[in-house]
N, C-alpha and C. Protein backbone atom coordinates (compact mmCIF):
# COMPACT_ATOMS: atom_id res chain seq x y z
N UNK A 1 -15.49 -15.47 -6.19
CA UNK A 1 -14.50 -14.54 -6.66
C UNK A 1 -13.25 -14.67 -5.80
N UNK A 2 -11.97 -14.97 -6.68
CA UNK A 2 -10.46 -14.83 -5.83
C UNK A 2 -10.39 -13.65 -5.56
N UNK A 3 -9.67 -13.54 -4.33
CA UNK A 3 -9.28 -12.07 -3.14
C UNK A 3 -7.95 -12.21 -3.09
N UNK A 4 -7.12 -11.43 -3.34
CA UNK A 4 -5.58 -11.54 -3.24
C UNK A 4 -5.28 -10.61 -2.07
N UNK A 5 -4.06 -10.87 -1.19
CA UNK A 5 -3.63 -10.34 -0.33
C UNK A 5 -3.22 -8.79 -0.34
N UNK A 6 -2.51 -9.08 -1.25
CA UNK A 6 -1.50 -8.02 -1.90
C UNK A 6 -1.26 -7.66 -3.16
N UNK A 7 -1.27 -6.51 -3.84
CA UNK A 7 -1.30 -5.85 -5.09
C UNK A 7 -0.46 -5.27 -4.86
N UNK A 8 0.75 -5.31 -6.24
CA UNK A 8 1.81 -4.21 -6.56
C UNK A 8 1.45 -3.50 -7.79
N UNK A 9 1.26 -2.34 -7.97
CA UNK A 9 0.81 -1.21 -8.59
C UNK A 9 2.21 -0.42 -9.00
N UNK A 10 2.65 -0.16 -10.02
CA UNK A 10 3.78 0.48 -10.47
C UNK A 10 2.95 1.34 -11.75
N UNK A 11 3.44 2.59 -11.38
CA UNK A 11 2.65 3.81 -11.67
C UNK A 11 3.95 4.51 -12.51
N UNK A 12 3.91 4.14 -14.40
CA UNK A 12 5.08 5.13 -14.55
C UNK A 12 5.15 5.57 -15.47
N UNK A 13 3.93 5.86 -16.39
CA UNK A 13 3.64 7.32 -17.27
C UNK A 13 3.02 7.87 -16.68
N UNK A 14 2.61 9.50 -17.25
CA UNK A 14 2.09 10.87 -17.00
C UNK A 14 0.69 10.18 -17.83
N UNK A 15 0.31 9.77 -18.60
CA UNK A 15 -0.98 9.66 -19.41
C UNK A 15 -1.72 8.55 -18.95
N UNK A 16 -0.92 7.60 -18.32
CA UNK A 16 -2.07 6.45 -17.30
C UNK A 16 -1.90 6.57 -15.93
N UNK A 17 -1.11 7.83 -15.48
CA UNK A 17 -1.63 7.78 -14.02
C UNK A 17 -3.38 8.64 -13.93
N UNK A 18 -3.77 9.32 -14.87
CA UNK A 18 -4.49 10.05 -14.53
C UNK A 18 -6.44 8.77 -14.35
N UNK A 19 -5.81 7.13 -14.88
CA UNK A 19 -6.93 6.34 -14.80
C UNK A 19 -6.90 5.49 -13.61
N UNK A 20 -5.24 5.78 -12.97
CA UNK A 20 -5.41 5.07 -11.42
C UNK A 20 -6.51 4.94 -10.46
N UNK A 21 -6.83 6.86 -9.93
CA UNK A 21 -7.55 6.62 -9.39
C UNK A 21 -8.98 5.39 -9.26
N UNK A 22 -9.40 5.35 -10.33
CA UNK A 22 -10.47 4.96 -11.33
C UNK A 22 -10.34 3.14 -10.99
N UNK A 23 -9.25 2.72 -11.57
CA UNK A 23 -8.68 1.50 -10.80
C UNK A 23 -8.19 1.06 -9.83
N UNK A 24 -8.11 2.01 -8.96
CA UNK A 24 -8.06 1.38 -7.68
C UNK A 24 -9.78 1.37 -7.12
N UNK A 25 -10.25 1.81 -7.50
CA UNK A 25 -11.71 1.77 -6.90
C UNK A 25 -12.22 0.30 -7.50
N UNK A 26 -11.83 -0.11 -8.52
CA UNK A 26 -13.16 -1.13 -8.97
C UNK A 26 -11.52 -2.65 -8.53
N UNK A 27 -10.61 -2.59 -7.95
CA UNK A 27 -9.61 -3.15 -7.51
C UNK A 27 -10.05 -3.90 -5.90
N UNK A 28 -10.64 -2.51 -5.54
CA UNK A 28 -10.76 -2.79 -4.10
C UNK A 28 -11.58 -3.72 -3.85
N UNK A 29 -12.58 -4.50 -4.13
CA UNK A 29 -12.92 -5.49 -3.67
C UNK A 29 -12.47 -6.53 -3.85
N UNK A 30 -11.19 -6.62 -4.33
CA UNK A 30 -10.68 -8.05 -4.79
C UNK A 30 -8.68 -7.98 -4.18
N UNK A 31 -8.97 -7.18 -3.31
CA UNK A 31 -7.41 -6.91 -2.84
C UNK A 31 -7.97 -6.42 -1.33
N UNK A 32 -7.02 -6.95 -0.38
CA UNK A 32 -6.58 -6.50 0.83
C UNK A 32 -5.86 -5.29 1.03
N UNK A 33 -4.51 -5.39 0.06
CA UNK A 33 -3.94 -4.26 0.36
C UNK A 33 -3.12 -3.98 -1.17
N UNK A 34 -3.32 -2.41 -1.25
CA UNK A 34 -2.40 -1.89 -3.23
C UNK A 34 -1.59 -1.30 -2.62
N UNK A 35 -0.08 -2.12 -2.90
CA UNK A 35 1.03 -1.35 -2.50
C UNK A 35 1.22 -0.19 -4.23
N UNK A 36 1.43 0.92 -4.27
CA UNK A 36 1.69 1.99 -5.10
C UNK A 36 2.80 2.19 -5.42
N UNK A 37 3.86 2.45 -6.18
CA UNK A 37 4.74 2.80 -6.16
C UNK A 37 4.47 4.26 -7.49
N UNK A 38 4.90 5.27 -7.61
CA UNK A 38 4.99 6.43 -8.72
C UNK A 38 5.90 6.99 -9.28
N UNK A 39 6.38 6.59 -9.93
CA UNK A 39 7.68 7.44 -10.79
C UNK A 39 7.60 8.81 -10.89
N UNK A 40 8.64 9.75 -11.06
CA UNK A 40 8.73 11.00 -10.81
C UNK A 40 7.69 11.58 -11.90
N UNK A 41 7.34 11.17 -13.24
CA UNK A 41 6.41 11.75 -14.27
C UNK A 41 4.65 11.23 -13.30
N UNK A 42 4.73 10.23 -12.79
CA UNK A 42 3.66 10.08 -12.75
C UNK A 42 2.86 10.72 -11.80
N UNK A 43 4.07 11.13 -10.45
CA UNK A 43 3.59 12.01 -9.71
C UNK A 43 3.34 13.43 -9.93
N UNK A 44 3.85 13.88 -11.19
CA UNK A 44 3.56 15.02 -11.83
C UNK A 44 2.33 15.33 -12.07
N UNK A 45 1.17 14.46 -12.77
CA UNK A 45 -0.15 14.53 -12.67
C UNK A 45 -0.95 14.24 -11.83
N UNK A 46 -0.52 13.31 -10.79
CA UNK A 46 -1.29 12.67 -9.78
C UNK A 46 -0.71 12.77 -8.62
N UNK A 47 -1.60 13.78 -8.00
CA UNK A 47 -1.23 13.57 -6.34
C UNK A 47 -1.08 12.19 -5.48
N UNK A 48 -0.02 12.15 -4.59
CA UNK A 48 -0.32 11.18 -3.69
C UNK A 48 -1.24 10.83 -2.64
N UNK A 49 -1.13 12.05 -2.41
CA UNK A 49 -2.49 12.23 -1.58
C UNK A 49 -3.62 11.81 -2.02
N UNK A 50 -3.91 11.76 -3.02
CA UNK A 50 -5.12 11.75 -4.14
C UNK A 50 -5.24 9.91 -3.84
N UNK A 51 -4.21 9.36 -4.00
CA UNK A 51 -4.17 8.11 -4.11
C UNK A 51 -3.80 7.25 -2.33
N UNK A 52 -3.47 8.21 -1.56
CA UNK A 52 -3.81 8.13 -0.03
C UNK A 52 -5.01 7.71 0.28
N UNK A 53 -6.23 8.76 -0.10
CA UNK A 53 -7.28 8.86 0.25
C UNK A 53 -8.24 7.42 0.14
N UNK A 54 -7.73 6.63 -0.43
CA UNK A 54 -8.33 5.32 -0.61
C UNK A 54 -7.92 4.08 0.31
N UNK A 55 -8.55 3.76 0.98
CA UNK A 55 -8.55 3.15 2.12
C UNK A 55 -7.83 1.80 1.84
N UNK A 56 -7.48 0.76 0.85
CA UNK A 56 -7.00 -0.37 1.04
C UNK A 56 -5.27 0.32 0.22
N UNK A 57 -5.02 1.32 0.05
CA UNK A 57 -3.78 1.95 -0.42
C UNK A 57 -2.58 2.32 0.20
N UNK A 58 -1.44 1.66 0.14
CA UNK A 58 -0.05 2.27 0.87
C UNK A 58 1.06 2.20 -0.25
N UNK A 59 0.80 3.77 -0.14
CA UNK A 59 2.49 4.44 -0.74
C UNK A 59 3.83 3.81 -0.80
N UNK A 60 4.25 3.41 -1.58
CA UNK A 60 5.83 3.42 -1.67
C UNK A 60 6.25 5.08 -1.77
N UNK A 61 7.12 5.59 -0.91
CA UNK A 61 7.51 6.99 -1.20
C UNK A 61 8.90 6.67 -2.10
N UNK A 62 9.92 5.76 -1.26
CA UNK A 62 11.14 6.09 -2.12
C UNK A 62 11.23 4.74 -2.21
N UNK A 63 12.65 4.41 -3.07
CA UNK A 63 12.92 3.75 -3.94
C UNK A 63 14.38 3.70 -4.34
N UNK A 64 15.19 2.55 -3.95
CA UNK A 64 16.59 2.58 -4.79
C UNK A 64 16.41 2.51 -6.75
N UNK A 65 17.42 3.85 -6.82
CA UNK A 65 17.47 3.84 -7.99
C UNK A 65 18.86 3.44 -8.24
């Protein structure tokens, strides 16, 4: 099985952030590290924290718009 270094995760409806969690779990054995990023709707349903709590996971907080 290929292992990738790095995962970029761009999080930016309200109706598929709520299956993230879910995918980052069955993700994690095949990634080092899920960079996150969440658009303002998506953080509406889904805590960051929520998506903290997973050990191969780092937040993008901000973002040039």
């Amino acid at each position: 099985m290929k292992r990738y270094s790095v995962l970029y995760h761009i999080i930016t409806g309200a109706s598929s952030a709520r299956r993230v969690p879910q995918l980052t779990q069955a993700l994690a054995p095949l990634i080092q590290q899920l960079m996150v990023l969440q658009t303002a709707n998506a953080k509406e349903v889904l805590s960051p924290r929520e998506l903290s709590l997973s050990g191969s996971v780092r937040l993008i907080t901000s973002y040039f718009r």
